[in-house]
C-alpha atoms as a PDB file:
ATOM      1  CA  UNK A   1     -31.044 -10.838 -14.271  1.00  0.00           C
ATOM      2  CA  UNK A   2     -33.266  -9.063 -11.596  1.00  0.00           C
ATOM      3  CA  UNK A   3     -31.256  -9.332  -8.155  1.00  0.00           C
ATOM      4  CA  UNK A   4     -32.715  -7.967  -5.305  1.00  0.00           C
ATOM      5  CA  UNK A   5     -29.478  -7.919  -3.187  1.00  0.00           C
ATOM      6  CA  UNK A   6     -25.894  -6.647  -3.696  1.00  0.00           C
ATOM      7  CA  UNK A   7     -25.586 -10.107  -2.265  1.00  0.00           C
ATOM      8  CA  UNK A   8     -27.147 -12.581  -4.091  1.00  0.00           C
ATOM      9  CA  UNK A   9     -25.677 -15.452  -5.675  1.00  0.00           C
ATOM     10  CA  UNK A  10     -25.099 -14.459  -9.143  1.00  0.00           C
ATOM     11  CA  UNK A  11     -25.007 -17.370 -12.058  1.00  0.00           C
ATOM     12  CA  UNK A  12     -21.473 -17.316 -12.694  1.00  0.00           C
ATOM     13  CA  UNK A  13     -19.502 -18.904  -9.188  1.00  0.00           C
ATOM     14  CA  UNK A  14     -16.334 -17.722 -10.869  1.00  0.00           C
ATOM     15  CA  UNK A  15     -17.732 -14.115  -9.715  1.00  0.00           C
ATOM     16  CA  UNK A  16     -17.742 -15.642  -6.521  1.00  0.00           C
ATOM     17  CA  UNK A  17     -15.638 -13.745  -3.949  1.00  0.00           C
ATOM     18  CA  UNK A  18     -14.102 -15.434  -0.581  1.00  0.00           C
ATOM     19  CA  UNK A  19     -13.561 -13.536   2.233  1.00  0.00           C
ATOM     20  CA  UNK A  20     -12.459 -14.027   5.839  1.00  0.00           C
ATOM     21  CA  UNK A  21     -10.999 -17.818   4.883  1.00  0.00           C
ATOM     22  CA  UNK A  22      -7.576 -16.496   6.896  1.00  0.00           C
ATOM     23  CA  UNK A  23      -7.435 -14.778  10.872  1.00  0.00           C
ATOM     24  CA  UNK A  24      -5.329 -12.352   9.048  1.00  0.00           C
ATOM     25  CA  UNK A  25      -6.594 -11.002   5.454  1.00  0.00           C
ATOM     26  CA  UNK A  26      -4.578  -7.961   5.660  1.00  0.00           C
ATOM     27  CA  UNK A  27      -2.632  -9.349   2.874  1.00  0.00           C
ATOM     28  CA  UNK A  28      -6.008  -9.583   0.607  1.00  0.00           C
ATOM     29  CA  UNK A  29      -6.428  -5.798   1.548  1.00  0.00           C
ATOM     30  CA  UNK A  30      -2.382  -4.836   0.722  1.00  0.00           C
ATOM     31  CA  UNK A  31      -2.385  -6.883  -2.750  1.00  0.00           C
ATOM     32  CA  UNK A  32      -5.940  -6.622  -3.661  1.00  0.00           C
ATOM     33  CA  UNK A  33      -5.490  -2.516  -3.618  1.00  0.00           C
ATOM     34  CA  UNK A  34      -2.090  -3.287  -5.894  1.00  0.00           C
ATOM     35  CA  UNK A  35      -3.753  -6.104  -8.375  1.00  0.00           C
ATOM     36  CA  UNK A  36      -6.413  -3.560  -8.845  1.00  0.00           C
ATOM     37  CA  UNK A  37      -4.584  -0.852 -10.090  1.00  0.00           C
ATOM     38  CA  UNK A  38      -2.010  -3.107 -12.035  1.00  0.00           C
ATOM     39  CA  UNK A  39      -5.246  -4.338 -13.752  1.00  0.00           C
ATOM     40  CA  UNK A  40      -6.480  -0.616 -14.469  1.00  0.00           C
ATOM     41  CA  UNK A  41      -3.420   0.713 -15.803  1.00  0.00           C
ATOM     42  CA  UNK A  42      -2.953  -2.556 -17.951  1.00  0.00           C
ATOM     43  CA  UNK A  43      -6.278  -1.342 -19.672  1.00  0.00           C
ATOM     44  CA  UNK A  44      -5.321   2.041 -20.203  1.00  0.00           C
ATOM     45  CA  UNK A  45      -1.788   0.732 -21.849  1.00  0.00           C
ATOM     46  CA  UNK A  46      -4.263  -1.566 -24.119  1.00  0.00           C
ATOM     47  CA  UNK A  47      -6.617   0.660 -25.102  1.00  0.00           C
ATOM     48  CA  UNK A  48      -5.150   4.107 -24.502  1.00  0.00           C
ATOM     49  CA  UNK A  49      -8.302   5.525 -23.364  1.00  0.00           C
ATOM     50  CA  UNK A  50      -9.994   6.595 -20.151  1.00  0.00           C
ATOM     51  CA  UNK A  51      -6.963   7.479 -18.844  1.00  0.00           C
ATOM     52  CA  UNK A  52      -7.734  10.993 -17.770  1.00  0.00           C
ATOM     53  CA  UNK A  53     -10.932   9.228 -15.262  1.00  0.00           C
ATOM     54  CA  UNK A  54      -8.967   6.372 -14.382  1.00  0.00           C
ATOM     55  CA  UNK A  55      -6.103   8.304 -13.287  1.00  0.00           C
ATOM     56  CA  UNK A  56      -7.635   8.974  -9.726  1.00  0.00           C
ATOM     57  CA  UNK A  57      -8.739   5.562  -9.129  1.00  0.00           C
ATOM     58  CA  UNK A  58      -4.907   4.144  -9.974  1.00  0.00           C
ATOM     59  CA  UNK A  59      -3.441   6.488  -7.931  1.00  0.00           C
ATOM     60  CA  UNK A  60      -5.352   6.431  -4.715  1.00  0.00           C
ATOM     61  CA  UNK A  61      -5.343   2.318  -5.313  1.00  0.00           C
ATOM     62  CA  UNK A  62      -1.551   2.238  -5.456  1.00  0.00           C
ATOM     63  CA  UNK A  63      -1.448   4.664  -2.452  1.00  0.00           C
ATOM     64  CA  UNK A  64      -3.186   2.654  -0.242  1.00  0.00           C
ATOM     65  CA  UNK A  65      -1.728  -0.607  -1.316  1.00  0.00           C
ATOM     66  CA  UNK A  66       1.846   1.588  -0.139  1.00  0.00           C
ATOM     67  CA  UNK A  67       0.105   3.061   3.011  1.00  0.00           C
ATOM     68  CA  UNK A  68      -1.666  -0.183   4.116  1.00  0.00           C
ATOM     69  CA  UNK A  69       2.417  -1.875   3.312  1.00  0.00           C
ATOM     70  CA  UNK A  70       3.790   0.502   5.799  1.00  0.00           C
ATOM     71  CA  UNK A  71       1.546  -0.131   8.363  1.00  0.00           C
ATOM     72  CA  UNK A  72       2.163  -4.120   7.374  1.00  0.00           C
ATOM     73  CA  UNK A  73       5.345  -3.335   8.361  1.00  0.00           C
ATOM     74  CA  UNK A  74       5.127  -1.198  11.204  1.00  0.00           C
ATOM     75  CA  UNK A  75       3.207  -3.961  13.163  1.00  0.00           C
ATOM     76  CA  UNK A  76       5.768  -6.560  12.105  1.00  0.00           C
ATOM     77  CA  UNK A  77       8.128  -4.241  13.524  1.00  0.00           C
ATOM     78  CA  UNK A  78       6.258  -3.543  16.901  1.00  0.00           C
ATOM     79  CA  UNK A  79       5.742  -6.952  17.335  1.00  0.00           C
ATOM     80  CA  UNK A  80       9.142  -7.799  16.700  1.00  0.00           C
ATOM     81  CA  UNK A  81      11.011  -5.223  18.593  1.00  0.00           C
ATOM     82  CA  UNK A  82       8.183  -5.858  21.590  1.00  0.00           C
ATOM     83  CA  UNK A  83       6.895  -2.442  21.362  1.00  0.00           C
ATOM     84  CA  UNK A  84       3.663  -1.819  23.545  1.00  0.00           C
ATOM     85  CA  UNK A  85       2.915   1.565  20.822  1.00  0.00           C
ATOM     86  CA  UNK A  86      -0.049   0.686  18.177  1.00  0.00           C
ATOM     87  CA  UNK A  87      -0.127   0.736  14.563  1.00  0.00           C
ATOM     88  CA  UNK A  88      -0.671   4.546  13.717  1.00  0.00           C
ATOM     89  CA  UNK A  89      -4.339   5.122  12.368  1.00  0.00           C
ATOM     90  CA  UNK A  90      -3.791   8.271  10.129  1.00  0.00           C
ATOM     91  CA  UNK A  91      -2.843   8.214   6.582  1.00  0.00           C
ATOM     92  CA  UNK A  92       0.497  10.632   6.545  1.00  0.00           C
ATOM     93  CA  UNK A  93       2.060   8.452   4.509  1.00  0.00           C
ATOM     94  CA  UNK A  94       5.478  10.267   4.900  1.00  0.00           C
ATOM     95  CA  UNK A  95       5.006   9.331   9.009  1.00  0.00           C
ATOM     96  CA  UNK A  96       4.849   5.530   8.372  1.00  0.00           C
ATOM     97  CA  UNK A  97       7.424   5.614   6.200  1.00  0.00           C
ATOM     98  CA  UNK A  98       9.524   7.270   8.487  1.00  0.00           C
ATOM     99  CA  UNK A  99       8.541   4.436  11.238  1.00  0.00           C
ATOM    100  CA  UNK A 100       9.210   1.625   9.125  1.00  0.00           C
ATOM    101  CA  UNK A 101      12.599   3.293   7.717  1.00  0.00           C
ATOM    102  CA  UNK A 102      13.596   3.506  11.667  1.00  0.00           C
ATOM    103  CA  UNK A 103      12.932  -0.548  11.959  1.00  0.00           C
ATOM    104  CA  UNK A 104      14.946  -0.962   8.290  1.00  0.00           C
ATOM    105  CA  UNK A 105      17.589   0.637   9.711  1.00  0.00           C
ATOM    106  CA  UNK A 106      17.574  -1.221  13.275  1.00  0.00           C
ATOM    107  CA  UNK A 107      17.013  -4.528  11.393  1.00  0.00           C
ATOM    108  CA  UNK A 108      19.491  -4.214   8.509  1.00  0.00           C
ATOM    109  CA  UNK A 109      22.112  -2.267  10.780  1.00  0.00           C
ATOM    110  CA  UNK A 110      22.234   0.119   7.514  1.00  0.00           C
ATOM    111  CA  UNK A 111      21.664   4.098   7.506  1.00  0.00           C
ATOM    112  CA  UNK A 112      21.387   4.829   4.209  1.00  0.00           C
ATOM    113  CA  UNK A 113      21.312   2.356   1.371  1.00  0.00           C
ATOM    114  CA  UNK A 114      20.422   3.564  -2.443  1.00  0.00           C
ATOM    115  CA  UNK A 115      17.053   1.771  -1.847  1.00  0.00           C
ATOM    116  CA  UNK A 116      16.396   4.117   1.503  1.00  0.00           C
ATOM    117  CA  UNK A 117      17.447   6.869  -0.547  1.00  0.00           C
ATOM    118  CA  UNK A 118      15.100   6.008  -3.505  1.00  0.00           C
ATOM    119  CA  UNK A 119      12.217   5.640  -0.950  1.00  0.00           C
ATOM    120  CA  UNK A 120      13.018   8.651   0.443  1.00  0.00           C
ATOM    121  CA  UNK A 121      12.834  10.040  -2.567  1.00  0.00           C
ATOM    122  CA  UNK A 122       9.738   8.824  -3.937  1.00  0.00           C
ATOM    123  CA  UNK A 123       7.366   9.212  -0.754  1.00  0.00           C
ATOM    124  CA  UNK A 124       8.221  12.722  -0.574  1.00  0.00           C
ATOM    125  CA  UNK A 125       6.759  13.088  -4.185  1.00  0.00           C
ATOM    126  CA  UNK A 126       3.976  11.225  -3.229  1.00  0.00           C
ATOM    127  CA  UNK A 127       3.330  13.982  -0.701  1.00  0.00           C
ATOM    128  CA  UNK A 128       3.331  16.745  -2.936  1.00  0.00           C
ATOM    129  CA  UNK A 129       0.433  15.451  -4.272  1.00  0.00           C
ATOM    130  CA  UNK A 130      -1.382  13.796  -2.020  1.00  0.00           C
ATOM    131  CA  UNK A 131      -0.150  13.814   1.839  1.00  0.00           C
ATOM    132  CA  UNK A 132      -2.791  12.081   3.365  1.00  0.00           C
ATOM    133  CA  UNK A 133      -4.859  10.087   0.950  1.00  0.00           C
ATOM    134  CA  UNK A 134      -7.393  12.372   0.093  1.00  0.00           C
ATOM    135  CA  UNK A 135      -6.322  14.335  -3.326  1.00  0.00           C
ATOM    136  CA  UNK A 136      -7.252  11.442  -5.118  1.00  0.00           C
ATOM    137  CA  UNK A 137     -10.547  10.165  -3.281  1.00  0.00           C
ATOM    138  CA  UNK A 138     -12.139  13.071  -3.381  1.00  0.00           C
ATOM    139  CA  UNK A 139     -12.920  15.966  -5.875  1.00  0.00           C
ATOM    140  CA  UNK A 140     -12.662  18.919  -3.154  1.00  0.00           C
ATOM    141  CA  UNK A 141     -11.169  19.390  -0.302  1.00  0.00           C
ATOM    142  CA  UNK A 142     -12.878  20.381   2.592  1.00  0.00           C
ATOM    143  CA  UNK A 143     -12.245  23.945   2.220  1.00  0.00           C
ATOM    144  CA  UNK A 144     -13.721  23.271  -1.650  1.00  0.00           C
ATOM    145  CA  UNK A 145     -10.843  23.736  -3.203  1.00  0.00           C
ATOM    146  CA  UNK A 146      -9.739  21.123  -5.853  1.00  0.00           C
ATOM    147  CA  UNK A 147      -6.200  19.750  -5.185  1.00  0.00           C
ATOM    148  CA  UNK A 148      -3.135  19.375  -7.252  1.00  0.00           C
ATOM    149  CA  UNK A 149      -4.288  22.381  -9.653  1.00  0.00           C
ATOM    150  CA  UNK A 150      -0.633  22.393 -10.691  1.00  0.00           C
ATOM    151  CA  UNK A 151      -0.666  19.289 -11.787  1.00  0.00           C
ATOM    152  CA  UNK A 152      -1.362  18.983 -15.347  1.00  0.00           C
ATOM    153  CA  UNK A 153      -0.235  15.087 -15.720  1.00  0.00           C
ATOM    154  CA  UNK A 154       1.144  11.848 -14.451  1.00  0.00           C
ATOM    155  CA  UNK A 155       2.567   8.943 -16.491  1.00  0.00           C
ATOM    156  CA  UNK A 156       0.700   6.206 -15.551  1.00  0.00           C
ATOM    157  CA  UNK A 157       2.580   3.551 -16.687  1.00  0.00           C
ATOM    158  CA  UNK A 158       5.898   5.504 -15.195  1.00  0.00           C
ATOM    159  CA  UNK A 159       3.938   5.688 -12.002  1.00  0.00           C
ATOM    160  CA  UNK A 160       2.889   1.912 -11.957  1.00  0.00           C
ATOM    161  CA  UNK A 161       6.593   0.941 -11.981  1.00  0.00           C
ATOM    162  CA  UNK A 162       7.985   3.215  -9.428  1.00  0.00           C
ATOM    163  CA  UNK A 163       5.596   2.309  -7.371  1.00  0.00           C
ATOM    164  CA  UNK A 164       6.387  -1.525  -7.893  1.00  0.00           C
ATOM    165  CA  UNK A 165       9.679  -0.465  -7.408  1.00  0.00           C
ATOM    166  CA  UNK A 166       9.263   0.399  -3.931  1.00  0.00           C
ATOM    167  CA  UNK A 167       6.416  -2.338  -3.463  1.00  0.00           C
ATOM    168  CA  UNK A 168       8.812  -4.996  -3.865  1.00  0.00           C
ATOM    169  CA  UNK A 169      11.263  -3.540  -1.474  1.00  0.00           C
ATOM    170  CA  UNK A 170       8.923  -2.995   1.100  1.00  0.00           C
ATOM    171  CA  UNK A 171       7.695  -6.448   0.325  1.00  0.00           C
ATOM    172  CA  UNK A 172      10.984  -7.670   0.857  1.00  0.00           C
ATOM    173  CA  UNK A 173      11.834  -6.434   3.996  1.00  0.00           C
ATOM    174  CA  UNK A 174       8.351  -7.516   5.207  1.00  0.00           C
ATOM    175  CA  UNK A 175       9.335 -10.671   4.784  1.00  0.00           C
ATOM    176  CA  UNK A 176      12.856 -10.670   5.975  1.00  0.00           C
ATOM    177  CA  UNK A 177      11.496  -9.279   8.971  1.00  0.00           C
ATOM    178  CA  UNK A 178       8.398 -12.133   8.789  1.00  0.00           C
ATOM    179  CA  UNK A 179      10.975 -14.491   9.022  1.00  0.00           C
ATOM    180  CA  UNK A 180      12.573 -13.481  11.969  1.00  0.00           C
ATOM    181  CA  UNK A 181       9.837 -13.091  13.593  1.00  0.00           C
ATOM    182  CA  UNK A 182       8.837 -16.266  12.994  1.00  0.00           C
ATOM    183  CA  UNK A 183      12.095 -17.743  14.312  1.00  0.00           C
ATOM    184  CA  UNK A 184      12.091 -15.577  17.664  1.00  0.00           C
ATOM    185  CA  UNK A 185       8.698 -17.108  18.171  1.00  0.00           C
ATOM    186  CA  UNK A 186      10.100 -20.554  17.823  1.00  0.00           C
ATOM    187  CA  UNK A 187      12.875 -20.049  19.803  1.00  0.00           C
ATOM    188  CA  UNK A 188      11.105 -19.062  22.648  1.00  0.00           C
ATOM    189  CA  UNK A 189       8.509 -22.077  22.391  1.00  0.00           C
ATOM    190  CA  UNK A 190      11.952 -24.628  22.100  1.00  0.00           C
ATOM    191  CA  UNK A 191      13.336 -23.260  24.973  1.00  0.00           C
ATOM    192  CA  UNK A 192       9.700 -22.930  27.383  1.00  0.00           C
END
């Protein structure tokens, strides 16, 4: 083959990946995260091996596809409510969700539906083991001290489908609040 470049046109244009064809590919970064790990687990389920390697990949991928969601979310939500504040830069993912579960709850008029609760639920165990997204990037901590040494195993394919779970009600309340966005905005143009 002998490239010279990481990007050089490779034989095969089906390789070929787009980027930048949108203003916005935020949702390449939310979904591509998500599709990736989807993909990974799919192979461990069909072959049943590398599971114990691919483990930190999957769950730093689905992480981050949550994480980068939130913040999704949160801007919808600043932008809606006509907030001057910024989308937060850390990674605490317990913080965003906490932000965006204060705009569910303004939008929807709701305090606590079984979904909230479930959320709830579910971001605080991703916080156990791994608070802000770096117990499954990186071997060590700064200190040097491995993380998660309690943690003997995680059901992948369990894991995978929580986390869709809560993907596709984050999703859906992205969109809700897309959409209403969408209308304010087009309200105000009618009426200027």
């Amino acid at each position: 083959m002998g490239f010279d470049s990481i990007f050089d046109k490779g034989n095969d244009w089906h390789t070929n990946a787009c980027l930048n064809f949108q203003s916005d590919m935020s949702h390449g970064y939310v979904y591509g995260y998500k599709k990736s790990a989807d993909i990974l687990v799919k192979k461990v389920k069909k072959t049943a091996s590398e599971q114990d390697y691919l483990v930190y990949p999957i769950i730093f991928l689905y992480r981050h596809h949550i994480e980068l969601l939130l913040k999704n979310v949160i801007q919808l939500g600043i932008q809606f409510y006509e907030e001057t504040n910024d989308v937060p830069q850390h990674h605490r993912i317990k913080d965003l969700w906490n932000s965006v579960k204060g705009y569910h709850r303004k939008f929807t008029k709701s305090k606590n539906s079984k979904e909230i609760q479930f959320i709830d639920k579910i971001m605080d165990e991703l916080c156990e083991i791994d608070a802000d997204s770096m117990n499954f990037r990186y071997s060590k901590n700064r200190e040097g001290i491995a993380p998660n040494q309690e943690l003997l195993n995680i059901n992948l394919e369990v894991f995978s489908d929580v986390i869709c779970r809560i993907s596709d009600e984050l999703e859906t309340f992205e969109f809700s609040i897309r959409a209403e966005l969408e209308l304010k905005w087009d309200r105000l143009q009618t009426s200027s």
